[in-house]
C-alpha atoms as a PDB file:
ATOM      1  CA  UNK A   1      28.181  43.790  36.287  1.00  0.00           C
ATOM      2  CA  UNK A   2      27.792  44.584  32.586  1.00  0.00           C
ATOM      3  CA  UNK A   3      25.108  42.218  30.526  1.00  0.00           C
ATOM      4  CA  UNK A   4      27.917  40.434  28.059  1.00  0.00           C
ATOM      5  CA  UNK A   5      24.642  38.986  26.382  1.00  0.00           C
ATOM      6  CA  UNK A   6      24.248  42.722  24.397  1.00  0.00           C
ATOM      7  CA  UNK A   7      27.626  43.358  23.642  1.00  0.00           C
ATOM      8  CA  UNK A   8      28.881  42.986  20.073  1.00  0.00           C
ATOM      9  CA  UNK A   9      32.411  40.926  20.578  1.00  0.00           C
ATOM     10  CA  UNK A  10      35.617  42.648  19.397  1.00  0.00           C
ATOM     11  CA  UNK A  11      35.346  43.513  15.473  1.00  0.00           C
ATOM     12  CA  UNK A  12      38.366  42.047  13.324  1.00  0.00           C
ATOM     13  CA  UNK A  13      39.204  45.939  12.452  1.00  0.00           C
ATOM     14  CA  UNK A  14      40.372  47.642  15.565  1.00  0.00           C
ATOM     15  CA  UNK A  15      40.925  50.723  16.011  1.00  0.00           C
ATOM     16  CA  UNK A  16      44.616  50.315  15.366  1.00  0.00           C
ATOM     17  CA  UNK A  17      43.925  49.744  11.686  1.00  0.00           C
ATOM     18  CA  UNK A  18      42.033  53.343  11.807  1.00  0.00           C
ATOM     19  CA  UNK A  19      44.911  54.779  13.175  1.00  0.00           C
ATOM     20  CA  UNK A  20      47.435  53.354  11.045  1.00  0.00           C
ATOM     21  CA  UNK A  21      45.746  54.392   7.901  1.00  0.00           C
ATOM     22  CA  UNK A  22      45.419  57.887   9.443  1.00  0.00           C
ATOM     23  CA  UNK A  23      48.643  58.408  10.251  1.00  0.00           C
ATOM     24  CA  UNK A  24      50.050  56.829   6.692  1.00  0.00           C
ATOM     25  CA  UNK A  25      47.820  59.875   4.911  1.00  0.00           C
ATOM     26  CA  UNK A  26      48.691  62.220   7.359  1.00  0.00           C
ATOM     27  CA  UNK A  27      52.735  61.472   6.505  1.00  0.00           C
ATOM     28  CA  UNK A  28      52.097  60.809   3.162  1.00  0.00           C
ATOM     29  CA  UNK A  29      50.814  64.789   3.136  1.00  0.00           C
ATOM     30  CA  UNK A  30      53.741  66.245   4.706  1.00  0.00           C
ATOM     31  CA  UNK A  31      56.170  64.450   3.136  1.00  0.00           C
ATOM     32  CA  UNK A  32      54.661  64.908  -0.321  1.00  0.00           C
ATOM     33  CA  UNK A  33      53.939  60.871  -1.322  1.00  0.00           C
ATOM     34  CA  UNK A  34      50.488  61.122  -3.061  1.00  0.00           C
ATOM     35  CA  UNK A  35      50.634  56.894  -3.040  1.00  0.00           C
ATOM     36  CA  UNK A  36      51.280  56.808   0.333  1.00  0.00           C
ATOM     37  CA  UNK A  37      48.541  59.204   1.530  1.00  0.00           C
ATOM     38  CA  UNK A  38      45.759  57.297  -0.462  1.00  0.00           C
ATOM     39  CA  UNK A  39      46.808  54.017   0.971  1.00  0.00           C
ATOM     40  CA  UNK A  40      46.315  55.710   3.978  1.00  0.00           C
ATOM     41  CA  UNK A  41      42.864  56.587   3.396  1.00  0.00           C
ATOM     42  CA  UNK A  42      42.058  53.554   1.632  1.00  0.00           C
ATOM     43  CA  UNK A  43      43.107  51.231   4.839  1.00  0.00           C
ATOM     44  CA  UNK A  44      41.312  53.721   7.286  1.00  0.00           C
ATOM     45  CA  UNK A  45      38.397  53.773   5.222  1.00  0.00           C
ATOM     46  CA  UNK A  46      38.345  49.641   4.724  1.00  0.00           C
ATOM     47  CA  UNK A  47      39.033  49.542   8.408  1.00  0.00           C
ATOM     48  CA  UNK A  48      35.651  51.020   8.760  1.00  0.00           C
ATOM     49  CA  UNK A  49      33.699  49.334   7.073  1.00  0.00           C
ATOM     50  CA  UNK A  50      34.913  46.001   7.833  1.00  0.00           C
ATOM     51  CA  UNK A  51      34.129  46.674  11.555  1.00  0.00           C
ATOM     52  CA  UNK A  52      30.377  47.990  10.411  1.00  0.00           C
ATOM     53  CA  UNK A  53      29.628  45.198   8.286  1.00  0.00           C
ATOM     54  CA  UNK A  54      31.005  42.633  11.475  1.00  0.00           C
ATOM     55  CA  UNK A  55      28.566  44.877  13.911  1.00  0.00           C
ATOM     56  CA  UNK A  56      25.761  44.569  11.635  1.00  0.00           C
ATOM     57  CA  UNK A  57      26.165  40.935  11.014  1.00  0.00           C
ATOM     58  CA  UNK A  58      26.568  39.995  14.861  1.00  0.00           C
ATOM     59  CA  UNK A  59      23.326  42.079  15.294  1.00  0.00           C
ATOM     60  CA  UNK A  60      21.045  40.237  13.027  1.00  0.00           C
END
């Protein structure tokens, strides 16, 4: 069995909000929407860092 004591718990970004975002720029590339690709990267980016800043507050 796995020590639960170590883990970090689940961050509030998941990796669904990575993918999302990724997918929005990627569309937003093909189909030529400049707003819609940069809200893309903007929520992928955000998604990011909101699940860094959770690790390295559960770590300290």
């Amino acid at each position: 069995m796995a020590d639960t004591d170590n883990e970090v718990p689940e961050a509030p970004a998941k990796w669904e909000n990575v993918v999302v975002g990724k997918a929005k720029e990627v569309l937003g590339r093909v189909v030529g929407d400049e707003e819609l690709t940069e809200e893309g990267q903007e929520q992928e980016e955000v998604a990011h860092e909101v699940r860094e800043e959770y690790r390295e507050e559960k770590q300290d």
